[in-house]
PDB file of N, CA and C in Angstrom:
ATOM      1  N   UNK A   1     110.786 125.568  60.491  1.00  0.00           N
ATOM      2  CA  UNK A   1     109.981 124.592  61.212  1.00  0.00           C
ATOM      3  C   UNK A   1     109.870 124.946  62.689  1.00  0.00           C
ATOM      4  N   UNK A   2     111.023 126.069  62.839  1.00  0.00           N
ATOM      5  CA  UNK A   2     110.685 125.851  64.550  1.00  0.00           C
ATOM      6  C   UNK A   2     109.475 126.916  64.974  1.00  0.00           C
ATOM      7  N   UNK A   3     108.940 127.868  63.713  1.00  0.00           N
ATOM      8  CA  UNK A   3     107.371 128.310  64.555  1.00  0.00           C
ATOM      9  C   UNK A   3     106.622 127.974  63.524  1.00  0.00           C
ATOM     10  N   UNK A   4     106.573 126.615  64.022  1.00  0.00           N
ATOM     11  CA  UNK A   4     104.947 126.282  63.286  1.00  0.00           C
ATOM     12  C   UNK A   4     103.667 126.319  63.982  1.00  0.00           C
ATOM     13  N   UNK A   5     102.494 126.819  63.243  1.00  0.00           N
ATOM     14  CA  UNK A   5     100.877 126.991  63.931  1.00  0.00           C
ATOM     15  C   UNK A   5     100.115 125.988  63.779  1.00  0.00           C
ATOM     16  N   UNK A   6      99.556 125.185  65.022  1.00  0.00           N
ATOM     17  CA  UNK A   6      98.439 124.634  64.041  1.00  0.00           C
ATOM     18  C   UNK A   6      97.355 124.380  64.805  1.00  0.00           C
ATOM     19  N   UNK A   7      96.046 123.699  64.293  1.00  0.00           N
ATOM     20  CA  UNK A   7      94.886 123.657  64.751  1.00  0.00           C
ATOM     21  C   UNK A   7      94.606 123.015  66.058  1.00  0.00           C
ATOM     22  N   UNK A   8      94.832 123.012  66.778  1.00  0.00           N
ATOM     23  CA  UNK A   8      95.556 122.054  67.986  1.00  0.00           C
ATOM     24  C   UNK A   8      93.636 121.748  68.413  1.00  0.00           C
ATOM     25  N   UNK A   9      92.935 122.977  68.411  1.00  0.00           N
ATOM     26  CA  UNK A   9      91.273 122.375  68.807  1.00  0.00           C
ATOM     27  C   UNK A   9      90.762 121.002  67.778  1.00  0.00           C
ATOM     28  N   UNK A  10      91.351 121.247  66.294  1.00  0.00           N
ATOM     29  CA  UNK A  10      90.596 120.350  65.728  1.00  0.00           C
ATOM     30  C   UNK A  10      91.266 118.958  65.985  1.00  0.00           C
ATOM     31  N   UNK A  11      92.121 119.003  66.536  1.00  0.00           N
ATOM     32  CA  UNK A  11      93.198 117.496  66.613  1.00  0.00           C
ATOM     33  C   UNK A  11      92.122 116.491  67.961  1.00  0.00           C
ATOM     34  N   UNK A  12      92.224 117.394  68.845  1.00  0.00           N
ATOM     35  CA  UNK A  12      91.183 117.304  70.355  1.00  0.00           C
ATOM     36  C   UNK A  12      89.691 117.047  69.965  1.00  0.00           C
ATOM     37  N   UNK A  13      89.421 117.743  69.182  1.00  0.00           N
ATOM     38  CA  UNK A  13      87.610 117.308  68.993  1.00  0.00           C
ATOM     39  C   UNK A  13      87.490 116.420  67.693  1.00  0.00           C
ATOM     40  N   UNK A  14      88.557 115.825  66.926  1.00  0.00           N
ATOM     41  CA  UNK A  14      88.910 114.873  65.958  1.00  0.00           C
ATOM     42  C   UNK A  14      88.539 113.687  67.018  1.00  0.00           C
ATOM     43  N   UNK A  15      89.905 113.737  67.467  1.00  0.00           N
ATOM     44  CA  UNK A  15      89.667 112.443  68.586  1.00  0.00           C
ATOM     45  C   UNK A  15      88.702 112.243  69.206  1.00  0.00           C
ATOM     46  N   UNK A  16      88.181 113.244  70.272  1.00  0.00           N
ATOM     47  CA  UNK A  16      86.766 112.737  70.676  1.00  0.00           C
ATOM     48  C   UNK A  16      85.514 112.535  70.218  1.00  0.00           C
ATOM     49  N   UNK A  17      85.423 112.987  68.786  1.00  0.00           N
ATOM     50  CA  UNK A  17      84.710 112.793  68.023  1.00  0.00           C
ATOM     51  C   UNK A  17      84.580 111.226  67.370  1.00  0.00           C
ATOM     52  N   UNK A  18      85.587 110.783  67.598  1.00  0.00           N
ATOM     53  CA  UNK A  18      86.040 109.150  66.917  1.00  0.00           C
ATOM     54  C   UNK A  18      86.252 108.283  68.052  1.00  0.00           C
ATOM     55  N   UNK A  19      85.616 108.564  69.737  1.00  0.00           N
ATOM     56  CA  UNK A  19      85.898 108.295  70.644  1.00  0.00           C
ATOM     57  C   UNK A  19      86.968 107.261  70.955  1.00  0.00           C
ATOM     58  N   UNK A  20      88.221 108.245  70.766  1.00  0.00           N
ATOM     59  CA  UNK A  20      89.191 107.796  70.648  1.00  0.00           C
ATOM     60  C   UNK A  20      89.824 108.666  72.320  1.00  0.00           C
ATOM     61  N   UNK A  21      90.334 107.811  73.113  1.00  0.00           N
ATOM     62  CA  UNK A  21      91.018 108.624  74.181  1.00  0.00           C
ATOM     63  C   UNK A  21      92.658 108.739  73.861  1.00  0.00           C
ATOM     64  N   UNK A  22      93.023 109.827  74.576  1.00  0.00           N
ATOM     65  CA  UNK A  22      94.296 110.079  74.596  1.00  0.00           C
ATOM     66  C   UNK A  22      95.283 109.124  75.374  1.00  0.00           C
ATOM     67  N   UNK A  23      95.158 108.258  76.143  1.00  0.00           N
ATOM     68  CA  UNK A  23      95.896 106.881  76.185  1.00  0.00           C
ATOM     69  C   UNK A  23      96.214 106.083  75.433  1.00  0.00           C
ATOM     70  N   UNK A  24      94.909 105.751  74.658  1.00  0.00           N
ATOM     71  CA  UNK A  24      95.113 104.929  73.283  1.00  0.00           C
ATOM     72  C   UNK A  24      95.699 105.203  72.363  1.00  0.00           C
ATOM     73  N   UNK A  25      96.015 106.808  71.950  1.00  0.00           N
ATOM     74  CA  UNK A  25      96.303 107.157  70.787  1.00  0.00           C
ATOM     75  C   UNK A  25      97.991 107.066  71.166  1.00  0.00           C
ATOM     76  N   UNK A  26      97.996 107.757  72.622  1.00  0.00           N
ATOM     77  CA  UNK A  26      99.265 107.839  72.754  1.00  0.00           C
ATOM     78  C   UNK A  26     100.108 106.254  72.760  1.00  0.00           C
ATOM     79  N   UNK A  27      99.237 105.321  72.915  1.00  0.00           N
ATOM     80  CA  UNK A  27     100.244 104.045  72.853  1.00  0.00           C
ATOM     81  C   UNK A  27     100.095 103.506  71.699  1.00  0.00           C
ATOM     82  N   UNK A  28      99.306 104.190  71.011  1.00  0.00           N
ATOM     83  CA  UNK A  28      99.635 103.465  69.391  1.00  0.00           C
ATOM     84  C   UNK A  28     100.592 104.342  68.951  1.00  0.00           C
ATOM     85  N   UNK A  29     100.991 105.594  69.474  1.00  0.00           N
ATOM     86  CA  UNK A  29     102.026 106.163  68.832  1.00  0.00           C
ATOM     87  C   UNK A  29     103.391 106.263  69.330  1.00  0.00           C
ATOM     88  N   UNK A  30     103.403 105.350  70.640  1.00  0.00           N
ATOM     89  CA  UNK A  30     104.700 105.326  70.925  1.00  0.00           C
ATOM     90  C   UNK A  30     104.927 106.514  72.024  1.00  0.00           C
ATOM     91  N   UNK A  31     103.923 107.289  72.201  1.00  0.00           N
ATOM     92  CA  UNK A  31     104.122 108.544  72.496  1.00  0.00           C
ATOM     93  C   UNK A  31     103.666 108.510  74.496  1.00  0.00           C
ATOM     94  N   UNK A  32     103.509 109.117  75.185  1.00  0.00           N
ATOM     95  CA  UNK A  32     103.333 109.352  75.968  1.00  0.00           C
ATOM     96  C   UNK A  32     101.660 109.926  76.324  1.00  0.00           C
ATOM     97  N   UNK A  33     101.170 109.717  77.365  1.00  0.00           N
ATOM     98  CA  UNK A  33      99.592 110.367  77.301  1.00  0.00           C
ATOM     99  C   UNK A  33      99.684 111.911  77.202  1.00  0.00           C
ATOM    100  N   UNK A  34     100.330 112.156  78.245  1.00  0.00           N
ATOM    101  CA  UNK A  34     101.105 113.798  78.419  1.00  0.00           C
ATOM    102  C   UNK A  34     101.527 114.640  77.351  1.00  0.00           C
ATOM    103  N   UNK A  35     101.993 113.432  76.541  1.00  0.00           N
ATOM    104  CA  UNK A  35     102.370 114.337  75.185  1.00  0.00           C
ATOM    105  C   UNK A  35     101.300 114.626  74.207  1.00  0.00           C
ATOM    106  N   UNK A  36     100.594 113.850  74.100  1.00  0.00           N
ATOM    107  CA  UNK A  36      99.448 114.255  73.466  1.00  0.00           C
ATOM    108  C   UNK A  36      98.681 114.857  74.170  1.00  0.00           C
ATOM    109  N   UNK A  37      98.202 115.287  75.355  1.00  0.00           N
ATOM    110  CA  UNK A  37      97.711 116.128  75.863  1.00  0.00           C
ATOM    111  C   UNK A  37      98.522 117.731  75.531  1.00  0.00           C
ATOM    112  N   UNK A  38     100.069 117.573  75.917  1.00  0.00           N
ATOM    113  CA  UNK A  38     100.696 118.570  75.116  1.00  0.00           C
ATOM    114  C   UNK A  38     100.422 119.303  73.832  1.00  0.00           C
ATOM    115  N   UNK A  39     100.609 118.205  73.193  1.00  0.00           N
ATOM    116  CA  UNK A  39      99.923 118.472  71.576  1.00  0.00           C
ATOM    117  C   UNK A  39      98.545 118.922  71.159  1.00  0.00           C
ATOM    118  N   UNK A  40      97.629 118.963  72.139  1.00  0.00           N
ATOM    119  CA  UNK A  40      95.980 119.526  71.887  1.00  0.00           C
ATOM    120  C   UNK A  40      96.092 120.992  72.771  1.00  0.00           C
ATOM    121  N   UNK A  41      97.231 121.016  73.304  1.00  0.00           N
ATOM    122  CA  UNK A  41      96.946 122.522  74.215  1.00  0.00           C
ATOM    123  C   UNK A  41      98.367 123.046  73.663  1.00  0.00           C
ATOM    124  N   UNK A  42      99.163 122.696  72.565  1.00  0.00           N
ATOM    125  CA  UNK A  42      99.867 123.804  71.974  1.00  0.00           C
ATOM    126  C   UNK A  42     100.802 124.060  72.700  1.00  0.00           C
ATOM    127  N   UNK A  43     101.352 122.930  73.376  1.00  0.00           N
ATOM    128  CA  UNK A  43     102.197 123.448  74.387  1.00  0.00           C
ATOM    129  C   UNK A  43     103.573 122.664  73.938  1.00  0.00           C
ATOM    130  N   UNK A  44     105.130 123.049  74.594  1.00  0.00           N
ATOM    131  CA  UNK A  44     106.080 122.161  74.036  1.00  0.00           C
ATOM    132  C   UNK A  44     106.381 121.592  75.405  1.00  0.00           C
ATOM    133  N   UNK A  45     105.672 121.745  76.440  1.00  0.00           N
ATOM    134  CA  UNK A  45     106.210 120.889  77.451  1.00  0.00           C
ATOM    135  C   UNK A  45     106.086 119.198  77.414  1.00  0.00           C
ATOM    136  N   UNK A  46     107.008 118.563  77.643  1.00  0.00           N
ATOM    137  CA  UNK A  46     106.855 116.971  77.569  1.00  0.00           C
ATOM    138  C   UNK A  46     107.666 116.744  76.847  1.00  0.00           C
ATOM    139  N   UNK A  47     108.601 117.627  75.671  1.00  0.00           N
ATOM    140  CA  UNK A  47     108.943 117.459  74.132  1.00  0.00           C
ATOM    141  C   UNK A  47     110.181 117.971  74.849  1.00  0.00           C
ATOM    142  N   UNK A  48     111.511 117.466  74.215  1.00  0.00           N
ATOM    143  CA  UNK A  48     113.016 117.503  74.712  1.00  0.00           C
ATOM    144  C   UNK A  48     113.037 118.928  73.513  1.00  0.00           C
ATOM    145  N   UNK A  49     112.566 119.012  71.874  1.00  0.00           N
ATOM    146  CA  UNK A  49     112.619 119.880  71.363  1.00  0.00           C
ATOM    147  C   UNK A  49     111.358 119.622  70.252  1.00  0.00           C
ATOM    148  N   UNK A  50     111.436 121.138  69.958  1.00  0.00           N
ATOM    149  CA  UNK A  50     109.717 121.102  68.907  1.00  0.00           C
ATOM    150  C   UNK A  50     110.239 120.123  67.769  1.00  0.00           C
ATOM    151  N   UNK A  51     111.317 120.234  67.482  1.00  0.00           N
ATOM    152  CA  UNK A  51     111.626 119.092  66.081  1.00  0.00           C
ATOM    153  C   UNK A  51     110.836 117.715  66.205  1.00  0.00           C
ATOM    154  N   UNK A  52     111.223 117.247  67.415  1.00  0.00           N
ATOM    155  CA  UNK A  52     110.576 116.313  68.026  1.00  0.00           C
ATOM    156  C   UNK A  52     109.186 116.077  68.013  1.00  0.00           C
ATOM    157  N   UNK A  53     108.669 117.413  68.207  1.00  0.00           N
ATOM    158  CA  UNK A  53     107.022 117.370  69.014  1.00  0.00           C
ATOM    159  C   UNK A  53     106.231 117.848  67.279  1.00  0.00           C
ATOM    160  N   UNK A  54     106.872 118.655  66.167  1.00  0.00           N
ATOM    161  CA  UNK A  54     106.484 118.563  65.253  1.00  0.00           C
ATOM    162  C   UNK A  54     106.773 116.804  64.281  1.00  0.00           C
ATOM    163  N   UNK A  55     107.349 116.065  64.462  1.00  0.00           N
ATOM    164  CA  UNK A  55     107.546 114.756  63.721  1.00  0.00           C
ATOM    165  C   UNK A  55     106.350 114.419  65.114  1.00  0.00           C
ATOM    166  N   UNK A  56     105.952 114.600  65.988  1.00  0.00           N
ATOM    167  CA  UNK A  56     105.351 113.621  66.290  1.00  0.00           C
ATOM    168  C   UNK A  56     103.445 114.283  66.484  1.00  0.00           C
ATOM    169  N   UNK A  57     103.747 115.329  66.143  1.00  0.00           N
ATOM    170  CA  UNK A  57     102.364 116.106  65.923  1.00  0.00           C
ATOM    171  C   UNK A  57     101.830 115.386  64.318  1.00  0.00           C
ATOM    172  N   UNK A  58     102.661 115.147  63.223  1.00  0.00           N
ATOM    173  CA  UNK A  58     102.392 114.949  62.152  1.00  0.00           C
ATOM    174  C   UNK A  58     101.857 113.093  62.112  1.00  0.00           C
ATOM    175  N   UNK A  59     102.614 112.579  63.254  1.00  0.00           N
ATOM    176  CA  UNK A  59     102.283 111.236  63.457  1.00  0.00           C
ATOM    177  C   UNK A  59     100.592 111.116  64.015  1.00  0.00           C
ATOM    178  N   UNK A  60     100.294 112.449  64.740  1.00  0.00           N
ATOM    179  CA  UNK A  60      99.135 112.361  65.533  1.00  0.00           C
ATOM    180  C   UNK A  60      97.918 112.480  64.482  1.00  0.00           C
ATOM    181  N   UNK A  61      98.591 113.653  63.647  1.00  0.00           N
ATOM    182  CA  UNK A  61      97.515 114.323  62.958  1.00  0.00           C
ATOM    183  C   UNK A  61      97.470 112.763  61.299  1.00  0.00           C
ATOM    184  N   UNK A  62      97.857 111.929  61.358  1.00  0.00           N
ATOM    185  CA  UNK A  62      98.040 110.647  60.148  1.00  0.00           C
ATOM    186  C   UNK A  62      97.068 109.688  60.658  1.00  0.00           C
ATOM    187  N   UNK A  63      97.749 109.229  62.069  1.00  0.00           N
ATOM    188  CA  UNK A  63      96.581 108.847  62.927  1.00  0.00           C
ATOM    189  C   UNK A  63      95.261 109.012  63.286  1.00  0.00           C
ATOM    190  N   UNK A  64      94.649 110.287  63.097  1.00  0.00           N
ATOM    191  CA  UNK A  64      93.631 110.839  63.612  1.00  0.00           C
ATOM    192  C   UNK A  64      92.766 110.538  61.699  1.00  0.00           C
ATOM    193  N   UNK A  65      93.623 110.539  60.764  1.00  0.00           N
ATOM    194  CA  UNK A  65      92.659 110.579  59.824  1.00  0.00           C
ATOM    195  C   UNK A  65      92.831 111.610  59.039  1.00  0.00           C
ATOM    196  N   UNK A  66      93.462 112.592  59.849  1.00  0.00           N
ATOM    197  CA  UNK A  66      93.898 114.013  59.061  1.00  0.00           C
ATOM    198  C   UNK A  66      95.103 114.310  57.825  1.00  0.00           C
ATOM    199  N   UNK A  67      95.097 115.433  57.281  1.00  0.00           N
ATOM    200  CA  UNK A  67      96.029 115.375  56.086  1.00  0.00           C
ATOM    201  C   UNK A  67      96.588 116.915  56.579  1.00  0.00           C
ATOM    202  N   UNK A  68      98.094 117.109  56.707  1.00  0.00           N
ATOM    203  CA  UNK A  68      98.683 117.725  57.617  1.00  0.00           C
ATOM    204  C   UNK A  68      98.204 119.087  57.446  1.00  0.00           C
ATOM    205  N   UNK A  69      98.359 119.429  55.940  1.00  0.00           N
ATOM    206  CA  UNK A  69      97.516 120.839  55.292  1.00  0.00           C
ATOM    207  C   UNK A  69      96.184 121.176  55.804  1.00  0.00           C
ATOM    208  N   UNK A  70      95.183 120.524  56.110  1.00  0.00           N
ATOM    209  CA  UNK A  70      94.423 120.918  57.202  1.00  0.00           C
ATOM    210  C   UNK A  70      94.598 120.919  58.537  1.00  0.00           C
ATOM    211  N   UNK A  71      95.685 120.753  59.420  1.00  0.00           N
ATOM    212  CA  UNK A  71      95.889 121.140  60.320  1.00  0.00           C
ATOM    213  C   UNK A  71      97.122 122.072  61.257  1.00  0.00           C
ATOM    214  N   UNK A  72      98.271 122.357  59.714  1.00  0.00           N
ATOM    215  CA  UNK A  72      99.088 122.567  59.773  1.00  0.00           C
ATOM    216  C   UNK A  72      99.661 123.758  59.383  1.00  0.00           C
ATOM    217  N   UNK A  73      99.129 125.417  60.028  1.00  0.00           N
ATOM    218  CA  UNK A  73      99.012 126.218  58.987  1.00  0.00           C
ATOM    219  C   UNK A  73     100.504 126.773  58.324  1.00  0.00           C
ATOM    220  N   UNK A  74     100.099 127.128  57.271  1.00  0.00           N
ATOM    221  CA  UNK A  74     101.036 127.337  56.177  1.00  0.00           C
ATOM    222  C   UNK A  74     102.446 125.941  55.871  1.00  0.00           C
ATOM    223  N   UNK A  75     101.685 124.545  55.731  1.00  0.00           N
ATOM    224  CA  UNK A  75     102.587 123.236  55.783  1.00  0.00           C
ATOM    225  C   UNK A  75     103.692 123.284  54.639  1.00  0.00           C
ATOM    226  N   UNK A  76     103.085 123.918  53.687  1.00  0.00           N
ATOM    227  CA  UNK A  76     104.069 123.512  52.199  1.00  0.00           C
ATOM    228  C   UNK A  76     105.600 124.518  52.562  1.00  0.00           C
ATOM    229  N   UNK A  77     104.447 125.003  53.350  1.00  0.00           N
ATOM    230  CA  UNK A  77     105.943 126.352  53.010  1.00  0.00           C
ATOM    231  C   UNK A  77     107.213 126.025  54.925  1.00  0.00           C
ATOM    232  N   UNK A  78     106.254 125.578  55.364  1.00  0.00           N
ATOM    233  CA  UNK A  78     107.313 125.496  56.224  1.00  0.00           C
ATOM    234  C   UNK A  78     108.025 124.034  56.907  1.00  0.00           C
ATOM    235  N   UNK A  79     107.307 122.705  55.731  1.00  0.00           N
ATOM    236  CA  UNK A  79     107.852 121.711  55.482  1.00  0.00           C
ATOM    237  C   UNK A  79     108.813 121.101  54.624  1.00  0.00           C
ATOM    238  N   UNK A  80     110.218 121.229  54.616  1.00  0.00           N
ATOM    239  CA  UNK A  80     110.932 120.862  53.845  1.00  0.00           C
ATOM    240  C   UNK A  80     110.639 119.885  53.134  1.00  0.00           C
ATOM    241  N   UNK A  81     109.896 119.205  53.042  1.00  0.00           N
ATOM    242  CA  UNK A  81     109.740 117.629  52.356  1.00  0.00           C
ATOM    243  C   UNK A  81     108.996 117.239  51.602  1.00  0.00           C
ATOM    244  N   UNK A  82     107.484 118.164  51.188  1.00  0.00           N
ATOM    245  CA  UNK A  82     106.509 118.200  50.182  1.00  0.00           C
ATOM    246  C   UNK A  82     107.684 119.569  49.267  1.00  0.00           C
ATOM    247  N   UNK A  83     108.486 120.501  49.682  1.00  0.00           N
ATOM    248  CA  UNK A  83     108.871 121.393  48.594  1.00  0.00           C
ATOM    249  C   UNK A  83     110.092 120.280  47.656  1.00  0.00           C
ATOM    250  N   UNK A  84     110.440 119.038  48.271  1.00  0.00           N
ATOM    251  CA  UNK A  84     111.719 118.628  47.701  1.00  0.00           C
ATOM    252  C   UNK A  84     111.344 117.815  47.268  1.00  0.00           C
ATOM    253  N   UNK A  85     109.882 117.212  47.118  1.00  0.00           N
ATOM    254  CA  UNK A  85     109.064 116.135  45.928  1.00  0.00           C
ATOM    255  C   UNK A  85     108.578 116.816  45.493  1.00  0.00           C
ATOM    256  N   UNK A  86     108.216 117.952  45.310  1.00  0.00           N
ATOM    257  CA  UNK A  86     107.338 118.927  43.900  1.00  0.00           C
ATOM    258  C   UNK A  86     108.487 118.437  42.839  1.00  0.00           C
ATOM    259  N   UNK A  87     107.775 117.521  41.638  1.00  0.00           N
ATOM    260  CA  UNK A  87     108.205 118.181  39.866  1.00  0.00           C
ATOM    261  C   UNK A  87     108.408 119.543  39.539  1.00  0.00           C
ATOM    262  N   UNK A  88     109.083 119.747  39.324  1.00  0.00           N
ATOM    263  CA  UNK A  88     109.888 121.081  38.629  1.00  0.00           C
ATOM    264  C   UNK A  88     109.399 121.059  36.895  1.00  0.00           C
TER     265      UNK A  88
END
C-alpha cells in the first residue's frame, strides 16, 4: 500500500465537473481543504503518513461518486481488503 498510483486528474475534474469545490468536499470529509488539494496534485504533503492519505483518498474517491478500481491503479492487488472478501 505504501506505492500506490492513482488518477489524481480524474478526482480534480470529477469534482469540478459536479461543481463541487474543494472546501466543501473537504468538510464533508472531515478532511482539511489542503488535503484535498494534496490529493488532486499527488502529493503526501498535509498527510502525517500515506496510510492516512490513502484511507482518506478512498473516502474522496466514494464521495466523488467513484469506484476505487477506476481510480486506483492496480486496487485489487494492492488492497488488502477486496483480496480477504474474495470466495475461494
Amino acid at each position: 500500500m505504501d506505492n500506490f498510483e492513482y488518477n489524481f486528474d480524474l478526482l480534480k475534474a470529477t469534482r469540478e465537473k459536479k461543481k463541487i469545490t474543494a472546501q466543501s468536499i473537504a468538510t464533508d470529509l472531515c478532511l482539511a481543504e489542503r488535503q484535498i488539494i494534496s490529493i488532486e496534485q499527488n502529493s503526501v504533503q498535509y498527510f502525517p503518513s500515506k496510510c492516512l492519505k490513502y484511507t482518506s483518498l478512498k473516502k474522496y474517491i466514494a464521495a466523488l461518486g467513484l469506484k476505487n478500481e477506476d481510480v486506483i491503479f492496480n486496487f485489487n492487488e494492492i488492497d488488502p481488503i477486496p483480496i480477504l472478501l474474495k470466495k475461494k
